[in-house]
PDB file of N, CA and C in Angstrom:
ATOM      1  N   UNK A   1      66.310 135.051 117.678  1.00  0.00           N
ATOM      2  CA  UNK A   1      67.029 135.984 118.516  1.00  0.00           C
ATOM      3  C   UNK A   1      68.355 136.320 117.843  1.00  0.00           C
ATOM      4  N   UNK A   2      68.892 138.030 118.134  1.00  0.00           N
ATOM      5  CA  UNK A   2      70.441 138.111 117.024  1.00  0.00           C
ATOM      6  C   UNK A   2      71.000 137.541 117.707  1.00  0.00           C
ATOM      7  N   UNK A   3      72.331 137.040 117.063  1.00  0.00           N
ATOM      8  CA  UNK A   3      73.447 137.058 117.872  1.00  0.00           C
ATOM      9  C   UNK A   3      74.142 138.053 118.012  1.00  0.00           C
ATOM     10  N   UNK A   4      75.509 138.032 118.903  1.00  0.00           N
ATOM     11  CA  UNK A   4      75.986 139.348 119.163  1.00  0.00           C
ATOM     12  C   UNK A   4      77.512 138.244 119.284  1.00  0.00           C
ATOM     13  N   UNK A   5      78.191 138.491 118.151  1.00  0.00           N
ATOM     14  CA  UNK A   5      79.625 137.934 118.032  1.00  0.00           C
ATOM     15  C   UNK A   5      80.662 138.926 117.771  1.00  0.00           C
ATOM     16  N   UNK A   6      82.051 138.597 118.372  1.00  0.00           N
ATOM     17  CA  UNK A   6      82.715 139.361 118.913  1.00  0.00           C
ATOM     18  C   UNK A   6      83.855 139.324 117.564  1.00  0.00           C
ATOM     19  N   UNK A   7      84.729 139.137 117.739  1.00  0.00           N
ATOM     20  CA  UNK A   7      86.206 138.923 116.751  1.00  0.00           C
ATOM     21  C   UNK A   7      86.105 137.196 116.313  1.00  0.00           C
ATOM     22  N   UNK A   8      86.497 136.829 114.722  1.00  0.00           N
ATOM     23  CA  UNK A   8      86.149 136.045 114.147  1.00  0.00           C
ATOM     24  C   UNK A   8      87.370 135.898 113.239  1.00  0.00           C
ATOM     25  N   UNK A   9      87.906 134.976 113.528  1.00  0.00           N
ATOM     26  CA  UNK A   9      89.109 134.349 113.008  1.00  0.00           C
ATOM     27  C   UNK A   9      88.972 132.974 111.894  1.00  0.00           C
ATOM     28  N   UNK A  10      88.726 133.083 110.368  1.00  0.00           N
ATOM     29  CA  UNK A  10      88.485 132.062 109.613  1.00  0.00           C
ATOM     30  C   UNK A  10      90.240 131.731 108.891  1.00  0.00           C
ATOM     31  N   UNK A  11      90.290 130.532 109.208  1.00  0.00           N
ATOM     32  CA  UNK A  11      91.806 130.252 108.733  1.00  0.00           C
ATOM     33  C   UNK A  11      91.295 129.692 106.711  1.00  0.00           C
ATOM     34  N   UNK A  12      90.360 128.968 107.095  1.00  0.00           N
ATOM     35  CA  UNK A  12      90.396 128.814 105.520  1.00  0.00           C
ATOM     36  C   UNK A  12      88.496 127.779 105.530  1.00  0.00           C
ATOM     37  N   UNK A  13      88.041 127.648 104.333  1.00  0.00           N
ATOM     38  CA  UNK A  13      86.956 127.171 104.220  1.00  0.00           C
ATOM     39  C   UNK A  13      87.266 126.198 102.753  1.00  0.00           C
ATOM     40  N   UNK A  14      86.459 125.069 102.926  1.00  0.00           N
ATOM     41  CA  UNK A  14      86.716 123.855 101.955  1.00  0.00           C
ATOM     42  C   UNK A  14      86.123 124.667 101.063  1.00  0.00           C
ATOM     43  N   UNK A  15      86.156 123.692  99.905  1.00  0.00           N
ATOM     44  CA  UNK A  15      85.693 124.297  98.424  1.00  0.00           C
ATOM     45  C   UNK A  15      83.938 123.829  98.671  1.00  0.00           C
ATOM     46  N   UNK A  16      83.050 122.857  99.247  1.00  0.00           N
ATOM     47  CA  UNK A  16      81.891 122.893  99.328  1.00  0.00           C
ATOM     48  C   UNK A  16      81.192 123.383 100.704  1.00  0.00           C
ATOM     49  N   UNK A  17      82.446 124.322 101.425  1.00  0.00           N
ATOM     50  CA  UNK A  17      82.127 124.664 102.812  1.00  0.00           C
ATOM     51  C   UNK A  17      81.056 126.153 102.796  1.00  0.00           C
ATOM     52  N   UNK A  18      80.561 126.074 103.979  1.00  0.00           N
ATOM     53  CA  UNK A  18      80.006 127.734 104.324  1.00  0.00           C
ATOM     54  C   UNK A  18      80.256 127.794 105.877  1.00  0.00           C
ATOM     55  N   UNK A  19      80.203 129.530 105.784  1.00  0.00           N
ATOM     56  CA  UNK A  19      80.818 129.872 107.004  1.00  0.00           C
ATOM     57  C   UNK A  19      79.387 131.194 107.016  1.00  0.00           C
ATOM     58  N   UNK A  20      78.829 131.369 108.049  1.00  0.00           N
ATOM     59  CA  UNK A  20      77.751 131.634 108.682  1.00  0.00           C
ATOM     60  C   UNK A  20      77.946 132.288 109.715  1.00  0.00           C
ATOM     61  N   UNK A  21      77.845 133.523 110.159  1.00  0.00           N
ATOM     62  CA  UNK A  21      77.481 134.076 111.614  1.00  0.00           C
ATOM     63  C   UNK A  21      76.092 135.238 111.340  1.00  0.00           C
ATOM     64  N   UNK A  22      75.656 134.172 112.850  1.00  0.00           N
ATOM     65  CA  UNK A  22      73.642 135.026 112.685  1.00  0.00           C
ATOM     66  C   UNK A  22      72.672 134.060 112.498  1.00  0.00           C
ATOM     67  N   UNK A  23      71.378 134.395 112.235  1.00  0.00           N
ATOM     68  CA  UNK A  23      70.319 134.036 112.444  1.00  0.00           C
ATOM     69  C   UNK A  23      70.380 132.915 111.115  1.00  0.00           C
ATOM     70  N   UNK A  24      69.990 131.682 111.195  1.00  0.00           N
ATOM     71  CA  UNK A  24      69.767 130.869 109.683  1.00  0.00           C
ATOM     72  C   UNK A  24      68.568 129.856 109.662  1.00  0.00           C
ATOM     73  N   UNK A  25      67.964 129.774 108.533  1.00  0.00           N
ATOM     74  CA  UNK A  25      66.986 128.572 108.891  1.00  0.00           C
ATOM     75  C   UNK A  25      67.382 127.412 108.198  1.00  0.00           C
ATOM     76  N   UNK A  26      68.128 127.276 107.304  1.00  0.00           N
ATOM     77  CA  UNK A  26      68.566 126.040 106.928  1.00  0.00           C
ATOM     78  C   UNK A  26      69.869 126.768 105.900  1.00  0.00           C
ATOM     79  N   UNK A  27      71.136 126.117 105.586  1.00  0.00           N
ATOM     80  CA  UNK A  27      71.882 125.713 104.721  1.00  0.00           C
ATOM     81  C   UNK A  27      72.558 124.737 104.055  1.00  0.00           C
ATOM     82  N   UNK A  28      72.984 124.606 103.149  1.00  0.00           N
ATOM     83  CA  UNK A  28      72.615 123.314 102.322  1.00  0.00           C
ATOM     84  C   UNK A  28      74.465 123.391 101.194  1.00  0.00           C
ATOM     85  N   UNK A  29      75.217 123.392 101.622  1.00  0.00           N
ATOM     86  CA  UNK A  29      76.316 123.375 100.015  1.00  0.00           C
ATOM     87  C   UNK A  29      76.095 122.748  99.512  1.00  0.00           C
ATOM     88  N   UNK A  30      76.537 122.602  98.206  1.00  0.00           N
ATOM     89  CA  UNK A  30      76.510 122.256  97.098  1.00  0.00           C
ATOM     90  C   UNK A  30      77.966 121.906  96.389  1.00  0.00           C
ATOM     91  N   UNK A  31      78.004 120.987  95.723  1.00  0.00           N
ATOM     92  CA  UNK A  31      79.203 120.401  94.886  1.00  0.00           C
ATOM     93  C   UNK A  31      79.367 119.439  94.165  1.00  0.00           C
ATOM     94  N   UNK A  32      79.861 120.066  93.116  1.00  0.00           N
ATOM     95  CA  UNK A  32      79.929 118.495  92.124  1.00  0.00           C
ATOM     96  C   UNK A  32      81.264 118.393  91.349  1.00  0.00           C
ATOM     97  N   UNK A  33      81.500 116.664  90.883  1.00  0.00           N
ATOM     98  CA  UNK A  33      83.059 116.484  90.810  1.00  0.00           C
ATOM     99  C   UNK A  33      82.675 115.751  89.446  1.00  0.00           C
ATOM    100  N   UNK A  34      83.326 115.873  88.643  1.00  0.00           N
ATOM    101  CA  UNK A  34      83.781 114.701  87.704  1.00  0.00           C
ATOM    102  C   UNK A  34      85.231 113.701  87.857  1.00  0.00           C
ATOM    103  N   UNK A  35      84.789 112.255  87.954  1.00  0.00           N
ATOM    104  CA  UNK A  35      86.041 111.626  87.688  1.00  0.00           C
ATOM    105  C   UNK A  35      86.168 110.954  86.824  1.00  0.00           C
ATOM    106  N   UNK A  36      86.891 110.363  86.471  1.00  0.00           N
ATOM    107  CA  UNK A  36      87.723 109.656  84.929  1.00  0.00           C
ATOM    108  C   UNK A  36      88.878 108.713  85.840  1.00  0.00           C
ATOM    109  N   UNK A  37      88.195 107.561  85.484  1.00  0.00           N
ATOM    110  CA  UNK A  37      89.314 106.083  86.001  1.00  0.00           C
ATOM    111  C   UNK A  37      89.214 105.303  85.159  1.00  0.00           C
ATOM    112  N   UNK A  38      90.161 104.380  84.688  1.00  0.00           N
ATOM    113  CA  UNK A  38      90.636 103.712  83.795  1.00  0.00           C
ATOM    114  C   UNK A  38      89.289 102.169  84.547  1.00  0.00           C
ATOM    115  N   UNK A  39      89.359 100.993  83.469  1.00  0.00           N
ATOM    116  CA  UNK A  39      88.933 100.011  84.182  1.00  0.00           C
ATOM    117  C   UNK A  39      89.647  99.070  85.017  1.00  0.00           C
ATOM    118  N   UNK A  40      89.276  98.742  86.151  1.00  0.00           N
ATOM    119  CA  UNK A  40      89.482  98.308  87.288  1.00  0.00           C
ATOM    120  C   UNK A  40      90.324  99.384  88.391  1.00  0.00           C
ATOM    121  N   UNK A  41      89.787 100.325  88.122  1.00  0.00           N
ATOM    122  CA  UNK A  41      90.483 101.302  89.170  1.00  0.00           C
ATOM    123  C   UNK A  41      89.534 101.643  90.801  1.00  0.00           C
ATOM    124  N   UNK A  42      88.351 101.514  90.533  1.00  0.00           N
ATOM    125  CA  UNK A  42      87.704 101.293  91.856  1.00  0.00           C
ATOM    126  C   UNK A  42      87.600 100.075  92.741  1.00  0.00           C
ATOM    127  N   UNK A  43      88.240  99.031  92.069  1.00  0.00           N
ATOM    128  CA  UNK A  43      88.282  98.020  92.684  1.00  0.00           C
ATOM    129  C   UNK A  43      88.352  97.277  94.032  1.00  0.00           C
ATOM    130  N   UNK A  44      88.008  97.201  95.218  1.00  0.00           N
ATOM    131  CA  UNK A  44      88.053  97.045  96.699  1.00  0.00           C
ATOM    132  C   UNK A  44      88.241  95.405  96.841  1.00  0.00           C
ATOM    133  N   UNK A  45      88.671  95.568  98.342  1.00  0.00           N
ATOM    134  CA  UNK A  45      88.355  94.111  98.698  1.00  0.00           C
ATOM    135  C   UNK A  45      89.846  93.397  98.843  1.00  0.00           C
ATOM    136  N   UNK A  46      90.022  91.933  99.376  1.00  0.00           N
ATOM    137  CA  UNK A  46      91.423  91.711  99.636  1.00  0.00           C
ATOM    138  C   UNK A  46      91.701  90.623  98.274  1.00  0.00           C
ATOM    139  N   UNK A  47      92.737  90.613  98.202  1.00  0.00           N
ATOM    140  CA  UNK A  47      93.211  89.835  97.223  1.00  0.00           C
ATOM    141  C   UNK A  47      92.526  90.104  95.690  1.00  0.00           C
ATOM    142  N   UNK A  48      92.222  91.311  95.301  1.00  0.00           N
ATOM    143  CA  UNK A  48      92.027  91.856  93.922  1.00  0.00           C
ATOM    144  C   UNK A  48      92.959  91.448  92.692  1.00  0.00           C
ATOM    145  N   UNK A  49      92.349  90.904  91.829  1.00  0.00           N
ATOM    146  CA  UNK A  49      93.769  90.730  90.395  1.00  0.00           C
ATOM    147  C   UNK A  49      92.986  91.260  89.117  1.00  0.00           C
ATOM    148  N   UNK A  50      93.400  91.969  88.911  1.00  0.00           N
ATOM    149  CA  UNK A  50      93.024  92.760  87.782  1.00  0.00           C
ATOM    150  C   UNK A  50      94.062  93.046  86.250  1.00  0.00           C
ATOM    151  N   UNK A  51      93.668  92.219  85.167  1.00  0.00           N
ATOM    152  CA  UNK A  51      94.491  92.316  83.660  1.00  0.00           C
ATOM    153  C   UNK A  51      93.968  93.256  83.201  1.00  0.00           C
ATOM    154  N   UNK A  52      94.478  94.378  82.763  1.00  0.00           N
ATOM    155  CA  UNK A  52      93.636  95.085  81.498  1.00  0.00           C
ATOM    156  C   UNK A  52      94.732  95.235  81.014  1.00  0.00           C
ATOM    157  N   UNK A  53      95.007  94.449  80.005  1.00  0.00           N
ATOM    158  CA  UNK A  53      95.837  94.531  78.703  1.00  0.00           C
ATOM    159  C   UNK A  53      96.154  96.221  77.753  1.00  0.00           C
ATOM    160  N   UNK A  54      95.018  96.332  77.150  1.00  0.00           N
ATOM    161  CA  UNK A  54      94.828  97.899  76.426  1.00  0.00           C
ATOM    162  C   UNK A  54      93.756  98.262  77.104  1.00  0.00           C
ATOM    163  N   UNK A  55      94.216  98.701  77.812  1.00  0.00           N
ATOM    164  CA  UNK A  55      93.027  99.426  78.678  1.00  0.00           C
ATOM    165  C   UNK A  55      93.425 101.043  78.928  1.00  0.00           C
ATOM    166  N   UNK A  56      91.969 102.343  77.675  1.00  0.00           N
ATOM    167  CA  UNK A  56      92.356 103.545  77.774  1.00  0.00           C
ATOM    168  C   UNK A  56      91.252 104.247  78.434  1.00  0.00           C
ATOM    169  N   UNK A  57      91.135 105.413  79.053  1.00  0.00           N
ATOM    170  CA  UNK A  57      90.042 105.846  79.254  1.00  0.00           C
ATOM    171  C   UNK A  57      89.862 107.276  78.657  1.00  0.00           C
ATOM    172  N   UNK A  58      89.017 107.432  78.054  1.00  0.00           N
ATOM    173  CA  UNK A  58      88.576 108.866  77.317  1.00  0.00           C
ATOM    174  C   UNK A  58      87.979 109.540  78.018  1.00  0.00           C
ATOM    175  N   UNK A  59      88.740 111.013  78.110  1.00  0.00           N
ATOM    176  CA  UNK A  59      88.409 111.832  78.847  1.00  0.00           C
ATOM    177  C   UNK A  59      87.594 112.880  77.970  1.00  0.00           C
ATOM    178  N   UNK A  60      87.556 112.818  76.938  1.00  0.00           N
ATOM    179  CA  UNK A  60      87.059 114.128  75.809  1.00  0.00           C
ATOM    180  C   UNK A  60      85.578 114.016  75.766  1.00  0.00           C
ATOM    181  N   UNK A  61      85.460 115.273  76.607  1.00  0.00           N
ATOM    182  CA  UNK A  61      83.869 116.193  76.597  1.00  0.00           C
ATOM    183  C   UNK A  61      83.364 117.059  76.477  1.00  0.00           C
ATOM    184  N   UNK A  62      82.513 116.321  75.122  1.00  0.00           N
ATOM    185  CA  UNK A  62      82.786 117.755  74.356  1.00  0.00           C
ATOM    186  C   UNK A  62      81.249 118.571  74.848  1.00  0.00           C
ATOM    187  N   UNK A  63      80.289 118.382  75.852  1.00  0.00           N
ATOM    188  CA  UNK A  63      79.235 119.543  76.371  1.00  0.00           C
ATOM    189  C   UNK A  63      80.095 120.759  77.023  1.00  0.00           C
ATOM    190  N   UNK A  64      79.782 121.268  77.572  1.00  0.00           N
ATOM    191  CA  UNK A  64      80.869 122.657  78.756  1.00  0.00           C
ATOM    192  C   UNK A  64      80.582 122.418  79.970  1.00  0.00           C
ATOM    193  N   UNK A  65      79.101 121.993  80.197  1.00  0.00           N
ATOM    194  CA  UNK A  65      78.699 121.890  81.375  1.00  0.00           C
ATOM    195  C   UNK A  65      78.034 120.487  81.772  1.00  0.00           C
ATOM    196  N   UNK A  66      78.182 119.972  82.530  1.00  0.00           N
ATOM    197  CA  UNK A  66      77.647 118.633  83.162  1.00  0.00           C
ATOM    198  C   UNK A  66      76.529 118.840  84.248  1.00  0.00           C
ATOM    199  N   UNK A  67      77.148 119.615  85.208  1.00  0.00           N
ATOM    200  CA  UNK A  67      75.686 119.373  86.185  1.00  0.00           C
ATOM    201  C   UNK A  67      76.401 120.531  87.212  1.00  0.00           C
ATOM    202  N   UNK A  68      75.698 121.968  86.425  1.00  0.00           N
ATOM    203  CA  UNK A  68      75.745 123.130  87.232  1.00  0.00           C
ATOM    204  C   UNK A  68      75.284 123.347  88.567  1.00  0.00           C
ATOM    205  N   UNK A  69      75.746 123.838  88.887  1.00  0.00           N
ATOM    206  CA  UNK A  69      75.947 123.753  90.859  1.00  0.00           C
ATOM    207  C   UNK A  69      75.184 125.504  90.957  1.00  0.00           C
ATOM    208  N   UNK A  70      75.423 126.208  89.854  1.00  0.00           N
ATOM    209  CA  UNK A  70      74.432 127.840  90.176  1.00  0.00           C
ATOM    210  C   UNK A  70      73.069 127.719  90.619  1.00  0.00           C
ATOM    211  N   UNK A  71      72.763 127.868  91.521  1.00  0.00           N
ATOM    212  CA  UNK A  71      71.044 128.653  91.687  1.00  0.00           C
ATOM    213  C   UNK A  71      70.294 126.899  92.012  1.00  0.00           C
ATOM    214  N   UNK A  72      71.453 125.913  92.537  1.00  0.00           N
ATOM    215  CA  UNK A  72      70.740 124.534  92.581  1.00  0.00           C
ATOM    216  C   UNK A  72      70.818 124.593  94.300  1.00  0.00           C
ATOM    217  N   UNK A  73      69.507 125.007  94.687  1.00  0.00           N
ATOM    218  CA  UNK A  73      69.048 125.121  96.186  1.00  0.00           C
ATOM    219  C   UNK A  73      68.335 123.733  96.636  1.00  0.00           C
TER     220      UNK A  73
END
């Protein structure tokens, strides 16, 4: 069945958001992140102790693309 919507006020939409008015049968976003943390940077839990003396993390990548988000339904 249509809908029938009146005045539509969008203040802002996330970067993996969608905004939709009308008929839909499924939607799905999509998004992908790269991160880069040194070692022991995800670390959880109480009382954590963590040494890393020389501790570097390399960020240099040299492909262009990692894991394209176009036309991935």
């Amino acid at each position: 069945m249509p809908a029938i919507v009146g005045a539509v006020n969008v203040n802002s939409i996330g970067n993996s958001g969608i905004f939709h008015i009308g008929d839909v049968f499924q939607m799905s976003p999509v998004s992908s992140a790269k991160t880069f943390a040194g070692s022991g940077s995800f670390n959880t839990g109480d009382y954590v102790s963590v040494s890393n003396t020389n501790s570097q993390t390399n960020t240099y990548d040299q492909d262009i693309n990692d894991q394209p988000v176009a036309l991935n339904m």
